[in-house]
C-alpha atoms as a PDB file:
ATOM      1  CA  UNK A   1      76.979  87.289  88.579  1.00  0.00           C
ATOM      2  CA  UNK A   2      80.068  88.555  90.456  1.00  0.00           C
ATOM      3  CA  UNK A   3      80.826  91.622  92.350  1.00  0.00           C
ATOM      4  CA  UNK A   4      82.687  93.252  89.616  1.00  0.00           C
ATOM      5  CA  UNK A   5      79.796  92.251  87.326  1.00  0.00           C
ATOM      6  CA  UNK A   6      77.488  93.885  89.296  1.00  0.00           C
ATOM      7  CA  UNK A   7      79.644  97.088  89.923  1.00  0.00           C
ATOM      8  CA  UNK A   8      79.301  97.371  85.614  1.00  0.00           C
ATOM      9  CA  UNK A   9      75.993  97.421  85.830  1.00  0.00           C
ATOM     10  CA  UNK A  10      75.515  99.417  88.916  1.00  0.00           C
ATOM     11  CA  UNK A  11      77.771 102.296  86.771  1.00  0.00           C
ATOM     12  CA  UNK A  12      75.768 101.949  84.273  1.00  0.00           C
ATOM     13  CA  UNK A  13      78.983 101.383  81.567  1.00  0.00           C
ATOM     14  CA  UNK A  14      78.885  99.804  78.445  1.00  0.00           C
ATOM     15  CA  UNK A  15      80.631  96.207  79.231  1.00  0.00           C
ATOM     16  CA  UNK A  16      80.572  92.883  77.729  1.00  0.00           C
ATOM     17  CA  UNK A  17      80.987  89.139  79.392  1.00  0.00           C
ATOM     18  CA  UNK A  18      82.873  86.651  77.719  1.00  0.00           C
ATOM     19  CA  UNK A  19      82.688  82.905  79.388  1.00  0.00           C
ATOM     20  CA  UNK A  20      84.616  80.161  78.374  1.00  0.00           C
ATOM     21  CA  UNK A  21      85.685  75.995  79.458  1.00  0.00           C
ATOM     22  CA  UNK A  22      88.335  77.078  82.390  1.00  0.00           C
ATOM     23  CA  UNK A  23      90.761  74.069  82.088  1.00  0.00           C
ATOM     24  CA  UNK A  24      91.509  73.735  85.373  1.00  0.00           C
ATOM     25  CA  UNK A  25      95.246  72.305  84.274  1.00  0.00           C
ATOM     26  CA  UNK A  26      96.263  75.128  82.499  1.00  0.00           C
ATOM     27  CA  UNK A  27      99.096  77.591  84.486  1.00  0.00           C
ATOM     28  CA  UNK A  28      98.498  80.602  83.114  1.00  0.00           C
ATOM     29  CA  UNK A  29      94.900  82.023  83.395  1.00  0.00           C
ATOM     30  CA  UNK A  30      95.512  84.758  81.154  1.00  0.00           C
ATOM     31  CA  UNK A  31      96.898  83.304  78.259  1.00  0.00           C
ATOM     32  CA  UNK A  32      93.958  80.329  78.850  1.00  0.00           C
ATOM     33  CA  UNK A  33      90.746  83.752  78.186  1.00  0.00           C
ATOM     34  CA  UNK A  34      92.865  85.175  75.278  1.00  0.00           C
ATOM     35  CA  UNK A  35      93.319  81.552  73.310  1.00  0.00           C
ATOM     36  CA  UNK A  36      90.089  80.593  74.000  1.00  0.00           C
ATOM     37  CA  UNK A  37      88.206  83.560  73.098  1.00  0.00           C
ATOM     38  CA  UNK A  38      90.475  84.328  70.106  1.00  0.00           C
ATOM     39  CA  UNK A  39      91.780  87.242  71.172  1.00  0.00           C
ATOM     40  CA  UNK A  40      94.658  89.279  70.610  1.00  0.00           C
ATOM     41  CA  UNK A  41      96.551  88.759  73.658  1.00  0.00           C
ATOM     42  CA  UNK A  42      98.249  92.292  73.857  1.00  0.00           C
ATOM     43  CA  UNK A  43      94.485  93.350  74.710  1.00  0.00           C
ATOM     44  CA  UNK A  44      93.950  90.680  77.512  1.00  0.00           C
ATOM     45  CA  UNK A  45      94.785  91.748  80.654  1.00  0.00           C
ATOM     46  CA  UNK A  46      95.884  89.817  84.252  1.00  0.00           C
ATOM     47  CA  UNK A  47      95.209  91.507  87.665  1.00  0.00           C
ATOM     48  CA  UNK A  48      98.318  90.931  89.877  1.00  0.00           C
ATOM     49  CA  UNK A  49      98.545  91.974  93.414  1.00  0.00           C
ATOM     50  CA  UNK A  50     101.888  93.259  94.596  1.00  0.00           C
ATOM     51  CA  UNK A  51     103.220  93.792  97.845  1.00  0.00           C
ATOM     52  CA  UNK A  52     106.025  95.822  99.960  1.00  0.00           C
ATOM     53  CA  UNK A  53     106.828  92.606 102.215  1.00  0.00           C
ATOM     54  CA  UNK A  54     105.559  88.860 101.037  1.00  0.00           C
ATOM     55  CA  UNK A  55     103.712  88.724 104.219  1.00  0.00           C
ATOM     56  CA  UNK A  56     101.538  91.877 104.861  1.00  0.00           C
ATOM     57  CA  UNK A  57     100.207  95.122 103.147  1.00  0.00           C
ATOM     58  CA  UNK A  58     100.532  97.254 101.541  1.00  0.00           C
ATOM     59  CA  UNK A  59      99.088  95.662  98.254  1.00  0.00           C
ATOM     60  CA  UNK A  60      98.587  97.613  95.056  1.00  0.00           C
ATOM     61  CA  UNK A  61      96.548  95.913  91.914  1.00  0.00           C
ATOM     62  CA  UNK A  62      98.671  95.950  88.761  1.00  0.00           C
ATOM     63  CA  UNK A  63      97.409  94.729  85.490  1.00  0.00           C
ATOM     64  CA  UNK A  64      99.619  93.596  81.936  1.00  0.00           C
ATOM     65  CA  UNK A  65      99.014  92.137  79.550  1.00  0.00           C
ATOM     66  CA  UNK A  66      98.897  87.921  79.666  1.00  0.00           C
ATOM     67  CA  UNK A  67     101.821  88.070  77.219  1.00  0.00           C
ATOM     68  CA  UNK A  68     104.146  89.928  78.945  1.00  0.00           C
ATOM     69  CA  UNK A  69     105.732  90.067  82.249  1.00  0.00           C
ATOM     70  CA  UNK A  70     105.472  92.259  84.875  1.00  0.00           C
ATOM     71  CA  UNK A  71     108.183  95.256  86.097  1.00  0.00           C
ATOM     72  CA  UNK A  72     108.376  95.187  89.544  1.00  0.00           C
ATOM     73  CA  UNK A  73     110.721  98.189  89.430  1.00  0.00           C
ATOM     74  CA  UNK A  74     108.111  99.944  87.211  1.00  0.00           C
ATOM     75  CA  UNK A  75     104.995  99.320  89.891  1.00  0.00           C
ATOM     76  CA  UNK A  76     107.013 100.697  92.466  1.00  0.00           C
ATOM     77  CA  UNK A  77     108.202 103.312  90.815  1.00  0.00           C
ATOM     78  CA  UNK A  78     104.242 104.471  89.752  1.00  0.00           C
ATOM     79  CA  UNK A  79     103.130 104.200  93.448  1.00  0.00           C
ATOM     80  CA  UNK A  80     106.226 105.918  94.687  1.00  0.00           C
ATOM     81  CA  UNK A  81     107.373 102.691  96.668  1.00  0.00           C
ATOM     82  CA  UNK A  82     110.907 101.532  96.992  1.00  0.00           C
ATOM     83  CA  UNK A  83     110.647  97.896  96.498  1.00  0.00           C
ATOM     84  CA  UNK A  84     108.015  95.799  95.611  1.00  0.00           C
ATOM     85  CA  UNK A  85     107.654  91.572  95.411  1.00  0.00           C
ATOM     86  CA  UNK A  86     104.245  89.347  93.979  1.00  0.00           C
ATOM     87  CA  UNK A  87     101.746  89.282  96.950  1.00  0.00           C
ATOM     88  CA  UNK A  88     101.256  86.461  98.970  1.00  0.00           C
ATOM     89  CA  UNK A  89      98.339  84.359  97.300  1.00  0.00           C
ATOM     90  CA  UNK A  90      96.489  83.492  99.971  1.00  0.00           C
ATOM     91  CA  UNK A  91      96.853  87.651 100.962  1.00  0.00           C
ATOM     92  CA  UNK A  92      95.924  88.256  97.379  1.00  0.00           C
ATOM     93  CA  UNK A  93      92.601  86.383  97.818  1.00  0.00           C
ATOM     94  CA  UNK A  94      91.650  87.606 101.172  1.00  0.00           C
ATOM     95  CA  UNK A  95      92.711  91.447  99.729  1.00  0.00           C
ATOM     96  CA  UNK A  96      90.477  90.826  96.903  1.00  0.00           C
ATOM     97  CA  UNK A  97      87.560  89.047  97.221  1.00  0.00           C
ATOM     98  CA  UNK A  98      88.589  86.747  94.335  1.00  0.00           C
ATOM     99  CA  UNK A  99      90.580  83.275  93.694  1.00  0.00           C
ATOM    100  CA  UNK A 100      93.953  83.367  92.171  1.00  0.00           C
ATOM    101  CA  UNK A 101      93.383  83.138  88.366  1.00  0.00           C
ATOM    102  CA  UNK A 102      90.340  84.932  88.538  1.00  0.00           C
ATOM    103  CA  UNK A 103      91.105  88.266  90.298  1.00  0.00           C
ATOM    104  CA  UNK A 104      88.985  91.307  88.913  1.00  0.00           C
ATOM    105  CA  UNK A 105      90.534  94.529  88.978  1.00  0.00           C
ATOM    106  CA  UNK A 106      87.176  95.682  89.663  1.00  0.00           C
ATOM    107  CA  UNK A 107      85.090  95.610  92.806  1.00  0.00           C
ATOM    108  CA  UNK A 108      87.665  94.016  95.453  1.00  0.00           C
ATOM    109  CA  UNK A 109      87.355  93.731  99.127  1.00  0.00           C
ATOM    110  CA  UNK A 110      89.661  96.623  99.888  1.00  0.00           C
ATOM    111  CA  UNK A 111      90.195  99.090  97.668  1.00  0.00           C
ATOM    112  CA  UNK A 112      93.390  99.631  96.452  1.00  0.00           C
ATOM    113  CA  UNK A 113      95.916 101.316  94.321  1.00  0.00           C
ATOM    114  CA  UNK A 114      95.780 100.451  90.440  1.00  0.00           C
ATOM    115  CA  UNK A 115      97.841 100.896  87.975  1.00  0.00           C
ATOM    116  CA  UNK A 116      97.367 100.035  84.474  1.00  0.00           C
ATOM    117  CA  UNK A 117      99.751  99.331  82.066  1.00  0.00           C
ATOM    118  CA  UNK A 118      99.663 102.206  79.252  1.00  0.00           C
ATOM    119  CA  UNK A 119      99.741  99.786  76.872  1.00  0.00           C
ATOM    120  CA  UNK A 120      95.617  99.311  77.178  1.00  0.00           C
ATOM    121  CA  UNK A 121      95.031 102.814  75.395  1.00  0.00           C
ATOM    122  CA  UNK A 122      96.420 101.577  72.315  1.00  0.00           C
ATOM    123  CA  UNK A 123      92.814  99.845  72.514  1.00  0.00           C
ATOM    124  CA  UNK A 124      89.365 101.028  72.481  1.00  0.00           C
ATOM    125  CA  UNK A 125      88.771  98.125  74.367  1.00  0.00           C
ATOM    126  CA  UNK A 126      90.438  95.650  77.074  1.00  0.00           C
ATOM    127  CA  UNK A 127      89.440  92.545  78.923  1.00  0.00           C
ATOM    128  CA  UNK A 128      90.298  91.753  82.444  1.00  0.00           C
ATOM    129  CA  UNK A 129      89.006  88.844  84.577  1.00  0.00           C
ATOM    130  CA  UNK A 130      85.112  89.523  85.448  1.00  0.00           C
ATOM    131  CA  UNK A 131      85.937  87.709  88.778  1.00  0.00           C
ATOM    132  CA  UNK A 132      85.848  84.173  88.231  1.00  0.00           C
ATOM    133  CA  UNK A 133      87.873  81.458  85.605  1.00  0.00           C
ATOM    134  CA  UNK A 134      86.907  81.639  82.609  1.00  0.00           C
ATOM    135  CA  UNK A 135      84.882  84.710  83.065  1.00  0.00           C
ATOM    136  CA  UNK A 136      85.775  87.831  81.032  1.00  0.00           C
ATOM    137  CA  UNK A 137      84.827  91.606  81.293  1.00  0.00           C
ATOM    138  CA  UNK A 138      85.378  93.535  78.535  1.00  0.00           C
ATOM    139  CA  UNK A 139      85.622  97.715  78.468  1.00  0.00           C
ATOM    140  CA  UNK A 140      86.927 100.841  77.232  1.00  0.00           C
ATOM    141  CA  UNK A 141      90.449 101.546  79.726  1.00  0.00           C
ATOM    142  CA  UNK A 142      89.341 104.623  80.965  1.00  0.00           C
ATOM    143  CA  UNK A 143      86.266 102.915  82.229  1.00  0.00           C
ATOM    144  CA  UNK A 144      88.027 100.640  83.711  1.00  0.00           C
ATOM    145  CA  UNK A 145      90.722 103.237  85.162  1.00  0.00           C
ATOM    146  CA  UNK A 146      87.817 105.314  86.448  1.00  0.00           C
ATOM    147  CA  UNK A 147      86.221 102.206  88.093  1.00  0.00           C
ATOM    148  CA  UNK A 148      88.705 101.089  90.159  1.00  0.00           C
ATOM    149  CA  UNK A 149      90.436 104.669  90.427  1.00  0.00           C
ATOM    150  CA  UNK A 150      93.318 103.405  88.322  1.00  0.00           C
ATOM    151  CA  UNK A 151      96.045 104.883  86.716  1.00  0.00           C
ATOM    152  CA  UNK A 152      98.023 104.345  83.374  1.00  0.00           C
ATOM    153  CA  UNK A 153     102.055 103.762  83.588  1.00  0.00           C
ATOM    154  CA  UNK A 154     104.392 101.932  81.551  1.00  0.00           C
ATOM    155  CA  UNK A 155     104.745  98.739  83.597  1.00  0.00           C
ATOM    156  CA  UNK A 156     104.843  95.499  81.554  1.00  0.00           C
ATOM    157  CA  UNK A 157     108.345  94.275  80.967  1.00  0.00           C
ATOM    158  CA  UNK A 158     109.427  92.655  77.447  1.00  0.00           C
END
């Protein structure tokens, strides 16, 4: 089990794991869950950790989908910030709780600010990292949103 494991059942939501061979080659962790689960990748989510200064806090959680790229204009512009860059990793792990390329959205260290990319509601369901490679949580986005105290913006870039 993992923390955000254990936060879905502590809720009491209706969730669903998905585990699968982590390749620990691949580059991009995302792409790796939707391929080998065989899912759409619009509905396969990363967790990415964004920061005001490369070196410190604030962070905010921001989560696209594994085919898409991420606006760091957009972000900023949903948590009313005036610049944004990718978080430090090693401040990303320590933030969260989690390794790099298997960050959960959901039951981090710190709580933080979340926003989802709207995207997700075209979806009665979404997967996001359950907190460890080649783990997968899947759930309905407002679950999710309500979980981690998320909210939905347009944030993925094309």
């Amino acid at each position: 089990m993992t923390p955000a494991i254990d936060l879905a059942h502590k809720a009491k939501i209706s969730f669903t794991v998905h585990e699968y061979h982590h390749d620990k080659n691949v580059a991009s962790y995302g792409e790796e869950a939707a391929n080998a689960l065989g899912l759409n990748p619009d509905q396969v989510f990363k967790t990415l950790l964004v920061s005001t200064d490369e070196k410190s806090a604030p962070l905010a959680v921001a989560l696209v989908p594994v085919n898409h790229h991420l606006s760091l204009k957009a972000v900023a512009k949903a948590i009313k910030q005036k610049k944004l860059v990718m978080a430090n990793p090693q401040l990303a792990q320590k933030s969260s709780g989690y390794l790099v390329g298997g960050i959960s959205p959901l039951a981090q260290k710190k709580a933080l600010p979340t926003i989802i990319d709207s995207s997700a509601k075209n979806f009665e369901q979404m997967y996001v990292s359950a907190g460890r490679r080649g783990l997968e949580i899947c759930l309905a986005p407002d679950v999710l949103a309500g979980l981690c105290r998320g909210s939905f913006a347009e944030i993925k870039s094309e």
